[in-house]
PDB file of N, CA and C in Angstrom:
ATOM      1  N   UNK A   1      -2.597  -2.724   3.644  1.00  0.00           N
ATOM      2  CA  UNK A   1      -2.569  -4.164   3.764  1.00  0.00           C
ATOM      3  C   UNK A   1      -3.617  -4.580   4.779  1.00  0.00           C
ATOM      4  N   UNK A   2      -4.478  -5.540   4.834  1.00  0.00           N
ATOM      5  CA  UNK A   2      -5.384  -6.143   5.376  1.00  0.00           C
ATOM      6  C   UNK A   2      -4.857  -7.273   6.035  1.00  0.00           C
ATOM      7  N   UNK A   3      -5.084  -8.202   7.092  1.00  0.00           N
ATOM      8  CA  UNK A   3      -5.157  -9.158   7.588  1.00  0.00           C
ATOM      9  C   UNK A   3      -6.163  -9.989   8.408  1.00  0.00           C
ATOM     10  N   UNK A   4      -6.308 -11.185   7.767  1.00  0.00           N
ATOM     11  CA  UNK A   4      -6.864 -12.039   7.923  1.00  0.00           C
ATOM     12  C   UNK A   4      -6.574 -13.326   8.305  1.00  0.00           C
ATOM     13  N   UNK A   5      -7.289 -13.946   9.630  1.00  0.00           N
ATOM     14  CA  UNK A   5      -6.805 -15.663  10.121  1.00  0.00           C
ATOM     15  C   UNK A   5      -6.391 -16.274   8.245  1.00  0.00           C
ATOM     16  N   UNK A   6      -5.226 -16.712   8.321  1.00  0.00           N
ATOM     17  CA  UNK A   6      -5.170 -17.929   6.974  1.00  0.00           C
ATOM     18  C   UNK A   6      -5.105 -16.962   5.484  1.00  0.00           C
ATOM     19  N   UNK A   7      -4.991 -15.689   5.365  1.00  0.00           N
ATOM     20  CA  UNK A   7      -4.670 -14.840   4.327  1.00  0.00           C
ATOM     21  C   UNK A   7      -4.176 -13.248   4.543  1.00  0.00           C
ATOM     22  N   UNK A   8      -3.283 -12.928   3.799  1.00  0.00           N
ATOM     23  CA  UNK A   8      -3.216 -11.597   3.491  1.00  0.00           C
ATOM     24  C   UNK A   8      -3.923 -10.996   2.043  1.00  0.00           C
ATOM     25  N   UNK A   9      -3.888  -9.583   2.306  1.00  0.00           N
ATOM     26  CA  UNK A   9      -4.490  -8.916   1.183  1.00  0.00           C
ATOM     27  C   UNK A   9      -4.021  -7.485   1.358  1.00  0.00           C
ATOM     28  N   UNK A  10      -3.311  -7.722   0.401  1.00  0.00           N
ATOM     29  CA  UNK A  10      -1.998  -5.923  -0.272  1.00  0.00           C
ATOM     30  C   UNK A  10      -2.751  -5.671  -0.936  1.00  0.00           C
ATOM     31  N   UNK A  11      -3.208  -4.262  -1.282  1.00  0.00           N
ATOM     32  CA  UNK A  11      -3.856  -3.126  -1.927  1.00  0.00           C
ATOM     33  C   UNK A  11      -2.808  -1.937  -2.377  1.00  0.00           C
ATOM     34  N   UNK A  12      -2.576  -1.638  -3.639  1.00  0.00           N
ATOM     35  CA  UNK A  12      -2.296  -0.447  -3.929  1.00  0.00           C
ATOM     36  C   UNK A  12      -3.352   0.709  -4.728  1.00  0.00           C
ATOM     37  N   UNK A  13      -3.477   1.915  -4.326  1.00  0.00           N
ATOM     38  CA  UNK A  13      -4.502   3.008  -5.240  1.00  0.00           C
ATOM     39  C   UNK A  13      -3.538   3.685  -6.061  1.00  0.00           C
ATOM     40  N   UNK A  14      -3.643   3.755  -7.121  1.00  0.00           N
ATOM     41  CA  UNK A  14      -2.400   4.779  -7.434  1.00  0.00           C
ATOM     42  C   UNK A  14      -3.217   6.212  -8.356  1.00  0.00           C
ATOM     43  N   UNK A  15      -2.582   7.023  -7.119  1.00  0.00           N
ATOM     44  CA  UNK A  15      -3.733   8.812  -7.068  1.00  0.00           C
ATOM     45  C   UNK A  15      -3.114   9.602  -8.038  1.00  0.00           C
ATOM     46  N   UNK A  16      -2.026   9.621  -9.190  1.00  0.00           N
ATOM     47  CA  UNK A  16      -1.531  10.425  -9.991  1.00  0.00           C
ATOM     48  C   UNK A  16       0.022   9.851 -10.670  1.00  0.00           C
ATOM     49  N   UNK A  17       0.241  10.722 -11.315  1.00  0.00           N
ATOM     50  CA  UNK A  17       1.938  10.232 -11.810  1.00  0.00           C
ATOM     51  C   UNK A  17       1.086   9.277 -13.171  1.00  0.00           C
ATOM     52  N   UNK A  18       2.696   9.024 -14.037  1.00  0.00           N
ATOM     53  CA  UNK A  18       2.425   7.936 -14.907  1.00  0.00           C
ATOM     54  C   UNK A  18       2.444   7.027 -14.526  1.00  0.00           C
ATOM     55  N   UNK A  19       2.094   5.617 -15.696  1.00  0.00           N
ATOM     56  CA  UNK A  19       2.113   4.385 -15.169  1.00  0.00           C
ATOM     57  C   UNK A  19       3.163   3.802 -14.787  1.00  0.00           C
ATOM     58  N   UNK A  20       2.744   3.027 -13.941  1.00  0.00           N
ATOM     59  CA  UNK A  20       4.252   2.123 -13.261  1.00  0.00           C
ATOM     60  C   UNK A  20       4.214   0.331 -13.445  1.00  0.00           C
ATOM     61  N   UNK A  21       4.880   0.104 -13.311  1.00  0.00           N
ATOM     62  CA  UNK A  21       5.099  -1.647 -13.728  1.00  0.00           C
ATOM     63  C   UNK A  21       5.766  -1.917 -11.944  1.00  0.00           C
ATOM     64  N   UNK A  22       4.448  -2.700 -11.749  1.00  0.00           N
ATOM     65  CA  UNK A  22       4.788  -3.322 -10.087  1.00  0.00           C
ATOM     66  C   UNK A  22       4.525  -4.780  -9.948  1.00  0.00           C
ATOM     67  N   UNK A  23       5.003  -4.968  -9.028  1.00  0.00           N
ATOM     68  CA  UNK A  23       4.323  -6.411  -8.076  1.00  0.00           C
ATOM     69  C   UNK A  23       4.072  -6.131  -6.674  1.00  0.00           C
ATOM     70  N   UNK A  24       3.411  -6.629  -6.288  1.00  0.00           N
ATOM     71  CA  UNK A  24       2.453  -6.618  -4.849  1.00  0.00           C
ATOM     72  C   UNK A  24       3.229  -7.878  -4.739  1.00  0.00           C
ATOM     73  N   UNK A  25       3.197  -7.942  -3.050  1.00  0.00           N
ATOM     74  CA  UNK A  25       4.284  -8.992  -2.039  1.00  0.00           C
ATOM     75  C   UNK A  25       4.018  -8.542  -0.891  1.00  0.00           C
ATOM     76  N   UNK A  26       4.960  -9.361   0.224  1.00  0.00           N
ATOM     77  CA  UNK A  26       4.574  -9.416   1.275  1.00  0.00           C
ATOM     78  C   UNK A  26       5.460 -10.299   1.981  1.00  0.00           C
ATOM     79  N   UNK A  27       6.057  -9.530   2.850  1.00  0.00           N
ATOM     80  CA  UNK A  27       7.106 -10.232   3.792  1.00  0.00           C
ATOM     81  C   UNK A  27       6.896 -10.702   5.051  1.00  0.00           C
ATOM     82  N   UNK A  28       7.294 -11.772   5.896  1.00  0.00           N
ATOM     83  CA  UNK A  28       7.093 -12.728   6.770  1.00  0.00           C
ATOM     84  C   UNK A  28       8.376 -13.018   7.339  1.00  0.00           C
ATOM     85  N   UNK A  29       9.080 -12.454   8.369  1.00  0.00           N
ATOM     86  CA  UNK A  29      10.730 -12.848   8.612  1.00  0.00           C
ATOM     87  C   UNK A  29      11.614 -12.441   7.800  1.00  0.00           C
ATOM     88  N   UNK A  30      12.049 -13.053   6.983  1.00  0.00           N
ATOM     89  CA  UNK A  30      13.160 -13.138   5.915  1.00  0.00           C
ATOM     90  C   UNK A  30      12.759 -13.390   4.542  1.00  0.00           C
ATOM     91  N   UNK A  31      11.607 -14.489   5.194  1.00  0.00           N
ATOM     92  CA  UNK A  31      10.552 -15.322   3.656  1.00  0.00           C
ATOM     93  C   UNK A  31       9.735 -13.955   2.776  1.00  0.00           C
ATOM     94  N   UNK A  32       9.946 -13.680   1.501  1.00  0.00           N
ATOM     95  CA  UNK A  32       8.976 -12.712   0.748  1.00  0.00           C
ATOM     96  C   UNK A  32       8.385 -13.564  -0.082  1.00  0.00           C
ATOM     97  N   UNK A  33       7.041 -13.106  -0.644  1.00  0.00           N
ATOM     98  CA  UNK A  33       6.704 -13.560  -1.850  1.00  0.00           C
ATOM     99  C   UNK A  33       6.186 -12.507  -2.507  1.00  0.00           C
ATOM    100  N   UNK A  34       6.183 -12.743  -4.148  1.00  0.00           N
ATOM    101  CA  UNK A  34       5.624 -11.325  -4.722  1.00  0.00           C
ATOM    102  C   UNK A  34       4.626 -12.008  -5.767  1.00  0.00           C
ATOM    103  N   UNK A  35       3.154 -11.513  -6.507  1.00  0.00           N
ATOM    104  CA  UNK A  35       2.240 -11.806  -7.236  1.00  0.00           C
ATOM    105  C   UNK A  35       3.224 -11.319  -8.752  1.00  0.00           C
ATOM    106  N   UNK A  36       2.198 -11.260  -9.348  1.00  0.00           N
ATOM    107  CA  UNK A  36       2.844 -11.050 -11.058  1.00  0.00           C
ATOM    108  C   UNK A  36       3.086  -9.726 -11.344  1.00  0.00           C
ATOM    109  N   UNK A  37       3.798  -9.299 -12.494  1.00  0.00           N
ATOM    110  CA  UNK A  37       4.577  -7.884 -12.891  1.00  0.00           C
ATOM    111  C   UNK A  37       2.967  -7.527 -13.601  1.00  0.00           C
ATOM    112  N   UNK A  38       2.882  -6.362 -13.427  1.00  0.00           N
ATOM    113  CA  UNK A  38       1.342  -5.827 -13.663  1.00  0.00           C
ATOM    114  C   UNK A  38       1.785  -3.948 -13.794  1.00  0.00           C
ATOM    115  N   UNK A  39       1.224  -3.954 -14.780  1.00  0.00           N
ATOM    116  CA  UNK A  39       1.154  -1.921 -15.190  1.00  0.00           C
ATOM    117  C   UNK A  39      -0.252  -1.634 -14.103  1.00  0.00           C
ATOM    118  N   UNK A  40       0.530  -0.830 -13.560  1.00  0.00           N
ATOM    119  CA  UNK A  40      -1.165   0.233 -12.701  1.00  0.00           C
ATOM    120  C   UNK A  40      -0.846   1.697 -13.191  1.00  0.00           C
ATOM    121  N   UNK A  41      -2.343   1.778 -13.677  1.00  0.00           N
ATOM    122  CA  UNK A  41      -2.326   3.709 -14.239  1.00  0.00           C
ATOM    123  C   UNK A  41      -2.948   4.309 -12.797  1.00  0.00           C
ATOM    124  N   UNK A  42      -2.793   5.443 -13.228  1.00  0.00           N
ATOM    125  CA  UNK A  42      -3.355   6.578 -12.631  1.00  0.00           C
ATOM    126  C   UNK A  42      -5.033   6.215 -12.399  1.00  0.00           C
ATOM    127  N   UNK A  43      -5.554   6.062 -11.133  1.00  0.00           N
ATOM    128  CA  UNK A  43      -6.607   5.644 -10.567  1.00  0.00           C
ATOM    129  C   UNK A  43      -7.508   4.343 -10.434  1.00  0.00           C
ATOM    130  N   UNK A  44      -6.008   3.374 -10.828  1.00  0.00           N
ATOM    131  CA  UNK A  44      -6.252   2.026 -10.327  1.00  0.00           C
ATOM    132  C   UNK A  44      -6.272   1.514  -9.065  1.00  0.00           C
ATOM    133  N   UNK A  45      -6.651   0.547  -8.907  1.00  0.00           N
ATOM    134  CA  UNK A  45      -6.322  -0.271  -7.879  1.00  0.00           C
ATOM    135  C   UNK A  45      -5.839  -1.858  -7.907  1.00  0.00           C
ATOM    136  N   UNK A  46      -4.589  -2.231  -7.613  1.00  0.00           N
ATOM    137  CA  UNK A  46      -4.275  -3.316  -7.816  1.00  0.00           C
ATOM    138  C   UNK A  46      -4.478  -4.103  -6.158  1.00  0.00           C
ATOM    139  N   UNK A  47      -4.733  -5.366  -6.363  1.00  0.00           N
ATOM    140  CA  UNK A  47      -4.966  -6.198  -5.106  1.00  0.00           C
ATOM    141  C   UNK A  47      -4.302  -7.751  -5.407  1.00  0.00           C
ATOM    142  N   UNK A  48      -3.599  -8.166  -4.485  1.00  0.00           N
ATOM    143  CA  UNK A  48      -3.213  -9.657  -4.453  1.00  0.00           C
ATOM    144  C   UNK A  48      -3.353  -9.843  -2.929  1.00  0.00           C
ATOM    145  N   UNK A  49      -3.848 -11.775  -2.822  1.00  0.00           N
ATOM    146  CA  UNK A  49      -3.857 -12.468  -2.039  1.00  0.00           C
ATOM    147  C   UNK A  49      -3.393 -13.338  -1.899  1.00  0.00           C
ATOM    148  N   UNK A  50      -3.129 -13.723  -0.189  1.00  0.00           N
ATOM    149  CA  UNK A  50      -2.122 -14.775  -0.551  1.00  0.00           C
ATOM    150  C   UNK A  50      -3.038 -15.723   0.638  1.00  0.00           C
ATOM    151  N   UNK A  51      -3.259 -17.270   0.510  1.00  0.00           N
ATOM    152  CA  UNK A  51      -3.652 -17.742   1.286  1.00  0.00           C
ATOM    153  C   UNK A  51      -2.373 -18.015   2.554  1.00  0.00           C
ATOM    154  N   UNK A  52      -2.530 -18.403   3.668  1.00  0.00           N
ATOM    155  CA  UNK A  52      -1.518 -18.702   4.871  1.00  0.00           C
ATOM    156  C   UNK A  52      -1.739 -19.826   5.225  1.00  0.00           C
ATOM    157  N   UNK A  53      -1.057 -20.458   6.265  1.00  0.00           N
ATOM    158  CA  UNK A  53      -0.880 -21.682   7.029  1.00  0.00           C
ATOM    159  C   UNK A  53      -0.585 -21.309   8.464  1.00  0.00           C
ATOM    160  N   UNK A  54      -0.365 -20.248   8.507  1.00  0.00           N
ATOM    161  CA  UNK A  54       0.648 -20.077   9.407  1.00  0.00           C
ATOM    162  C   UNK A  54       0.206 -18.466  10.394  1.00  0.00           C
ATOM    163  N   UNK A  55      -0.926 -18.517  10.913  1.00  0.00           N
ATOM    164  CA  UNK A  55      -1.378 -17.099  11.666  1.00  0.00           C
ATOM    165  C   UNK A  55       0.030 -16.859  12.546  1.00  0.00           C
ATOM    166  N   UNK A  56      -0.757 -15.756  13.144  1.00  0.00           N
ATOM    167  CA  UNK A  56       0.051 -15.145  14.852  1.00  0.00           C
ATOM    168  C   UNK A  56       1.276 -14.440  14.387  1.00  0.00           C
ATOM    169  N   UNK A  57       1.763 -13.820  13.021  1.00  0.00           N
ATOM    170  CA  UNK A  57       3.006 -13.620  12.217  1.00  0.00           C
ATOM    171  C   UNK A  57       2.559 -12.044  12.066  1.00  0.00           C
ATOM    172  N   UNK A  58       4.012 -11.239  12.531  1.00  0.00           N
ATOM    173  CA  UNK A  58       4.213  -9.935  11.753  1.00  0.00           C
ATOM    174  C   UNK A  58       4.112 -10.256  10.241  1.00  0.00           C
ATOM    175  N   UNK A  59       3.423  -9.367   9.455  1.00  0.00           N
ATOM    176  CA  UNK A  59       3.602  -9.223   7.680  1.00  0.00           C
ATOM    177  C   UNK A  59       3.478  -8.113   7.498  1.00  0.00           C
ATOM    178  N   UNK A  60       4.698  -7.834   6.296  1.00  0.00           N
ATOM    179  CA  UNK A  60       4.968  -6.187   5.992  1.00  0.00           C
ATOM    180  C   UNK A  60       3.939  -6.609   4.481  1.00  0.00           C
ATOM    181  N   UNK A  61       3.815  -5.250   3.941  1.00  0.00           N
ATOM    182  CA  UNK A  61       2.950  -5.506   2.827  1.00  0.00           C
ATOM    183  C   UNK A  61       4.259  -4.781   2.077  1.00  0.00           C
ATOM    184  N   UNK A  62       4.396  -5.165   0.535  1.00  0.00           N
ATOM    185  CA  UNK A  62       5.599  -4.768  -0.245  1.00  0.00           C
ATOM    186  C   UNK A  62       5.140  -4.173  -1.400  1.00  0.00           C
ATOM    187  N   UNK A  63       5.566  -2.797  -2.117  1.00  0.00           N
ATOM    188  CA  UNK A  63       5.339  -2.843  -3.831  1.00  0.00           C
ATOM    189  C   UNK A  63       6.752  -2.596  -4.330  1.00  0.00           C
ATOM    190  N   UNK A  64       6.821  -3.336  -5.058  1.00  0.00           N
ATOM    191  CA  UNK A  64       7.841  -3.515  -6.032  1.00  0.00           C
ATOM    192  C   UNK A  64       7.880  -2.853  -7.069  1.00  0.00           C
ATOM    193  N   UNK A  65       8.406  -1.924  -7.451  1.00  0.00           N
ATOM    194  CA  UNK A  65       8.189  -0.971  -8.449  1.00  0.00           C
ATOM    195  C   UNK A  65       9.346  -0.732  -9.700  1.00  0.00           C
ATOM    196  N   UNK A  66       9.167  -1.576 -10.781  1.00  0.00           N
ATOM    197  CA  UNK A  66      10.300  -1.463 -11.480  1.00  0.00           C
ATOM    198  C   UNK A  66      11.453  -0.134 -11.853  1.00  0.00           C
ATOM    199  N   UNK A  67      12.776  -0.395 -11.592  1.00  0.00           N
ATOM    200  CA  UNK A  67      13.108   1.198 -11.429  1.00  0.00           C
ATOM    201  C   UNK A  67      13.533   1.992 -10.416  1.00  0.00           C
ATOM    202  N   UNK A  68      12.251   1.802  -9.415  1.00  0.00           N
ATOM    203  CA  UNK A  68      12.561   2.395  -8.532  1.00  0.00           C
ATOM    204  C   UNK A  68      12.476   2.068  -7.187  1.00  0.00           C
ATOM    205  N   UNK A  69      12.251   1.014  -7.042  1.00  0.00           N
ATOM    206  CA  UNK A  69      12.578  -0.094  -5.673  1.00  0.00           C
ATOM    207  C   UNK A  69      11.913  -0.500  -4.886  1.00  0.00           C
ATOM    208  N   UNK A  70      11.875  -0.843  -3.876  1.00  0.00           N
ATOM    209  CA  UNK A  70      10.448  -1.310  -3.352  1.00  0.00           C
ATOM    210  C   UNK A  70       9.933  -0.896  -2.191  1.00  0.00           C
ATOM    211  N   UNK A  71       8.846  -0.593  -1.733  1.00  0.00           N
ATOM    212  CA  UNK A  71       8.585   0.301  -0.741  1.00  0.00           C
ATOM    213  C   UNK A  71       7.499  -0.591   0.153  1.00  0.00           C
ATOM    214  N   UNK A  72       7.170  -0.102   1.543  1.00  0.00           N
ATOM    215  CA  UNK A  72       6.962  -0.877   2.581  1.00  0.00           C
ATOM    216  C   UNK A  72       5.716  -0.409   3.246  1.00  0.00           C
ATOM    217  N   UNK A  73       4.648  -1.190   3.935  1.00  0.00           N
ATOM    218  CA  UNK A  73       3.813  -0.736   4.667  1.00  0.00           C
ATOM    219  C   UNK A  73       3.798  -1.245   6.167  1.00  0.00           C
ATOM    220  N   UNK A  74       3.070  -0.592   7.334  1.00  0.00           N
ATOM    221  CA  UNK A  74       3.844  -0.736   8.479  1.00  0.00           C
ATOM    222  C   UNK A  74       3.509  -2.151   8.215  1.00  0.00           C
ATOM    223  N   UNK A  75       4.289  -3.052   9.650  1.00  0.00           N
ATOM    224  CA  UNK A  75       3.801  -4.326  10.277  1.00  0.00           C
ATOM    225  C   UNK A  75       2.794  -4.277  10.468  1.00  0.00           C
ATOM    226  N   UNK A  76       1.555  -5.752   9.753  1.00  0.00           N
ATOM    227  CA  UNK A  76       0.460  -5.856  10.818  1.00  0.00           C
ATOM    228  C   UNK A  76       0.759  -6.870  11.159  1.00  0.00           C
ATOM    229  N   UNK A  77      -0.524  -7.179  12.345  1.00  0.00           N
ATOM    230  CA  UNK A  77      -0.302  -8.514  12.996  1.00  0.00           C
ATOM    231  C   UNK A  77      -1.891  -9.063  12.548  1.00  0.00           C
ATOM    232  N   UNK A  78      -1.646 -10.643  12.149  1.00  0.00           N
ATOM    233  CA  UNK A  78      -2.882 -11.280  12.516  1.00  0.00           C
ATOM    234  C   UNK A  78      -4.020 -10.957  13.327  1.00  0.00           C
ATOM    235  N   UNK A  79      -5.063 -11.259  13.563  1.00  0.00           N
ATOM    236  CA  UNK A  79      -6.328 -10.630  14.002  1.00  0.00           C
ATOM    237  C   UNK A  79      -6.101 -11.904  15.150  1.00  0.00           C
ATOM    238  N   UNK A  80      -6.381 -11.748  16.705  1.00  0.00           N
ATOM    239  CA  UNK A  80      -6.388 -12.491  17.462  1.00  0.00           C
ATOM    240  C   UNK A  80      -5.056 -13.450  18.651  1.00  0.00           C
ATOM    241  N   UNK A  81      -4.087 -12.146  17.895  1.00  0.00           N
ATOM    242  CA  UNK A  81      -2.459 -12.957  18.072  1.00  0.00           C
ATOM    243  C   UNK A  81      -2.397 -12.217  19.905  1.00  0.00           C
TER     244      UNK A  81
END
């Protein structure tokens, strides 16, 4: 996960295994939001952005993985907090 003043940007690579049916998201407190249900194969890369309002905020980066649940990347913090 990347961070940026006024946006985030979740990245997944996916290095092997079959395809999976995900969404990219991203949590803020309690508040989540997630991009659209999307197949990633074996040596894709999926990316969503989200514009902000709101710097100076812990954000976890999220994949949602149909099936099999959703998994987490550490906290970052805004650039400058």
């Amino acid at each position: 996960m990347n961070s940026r003043p006024q946006s985030i940007d979740v990245f997944y690579t996916k290095k092997g295994g079959s395809n999976i049916k995900a969404q990219l998201g991203y949590r803020m407190g309690s508040s989540s939001s997630y991009d659209r249900l999307e197949t990633i194969s074996d040596g894709d890369r999926a990316t969503s952005t989200w514009k902000m309002s709101w710097p100076c905020k812990k954000a976890v980066g999220l994949l949602k993985v149909r099936g099999q649940g959703t998994f987490e990347t550490p906290a970052a913090v805004f650039p400058g907090c």
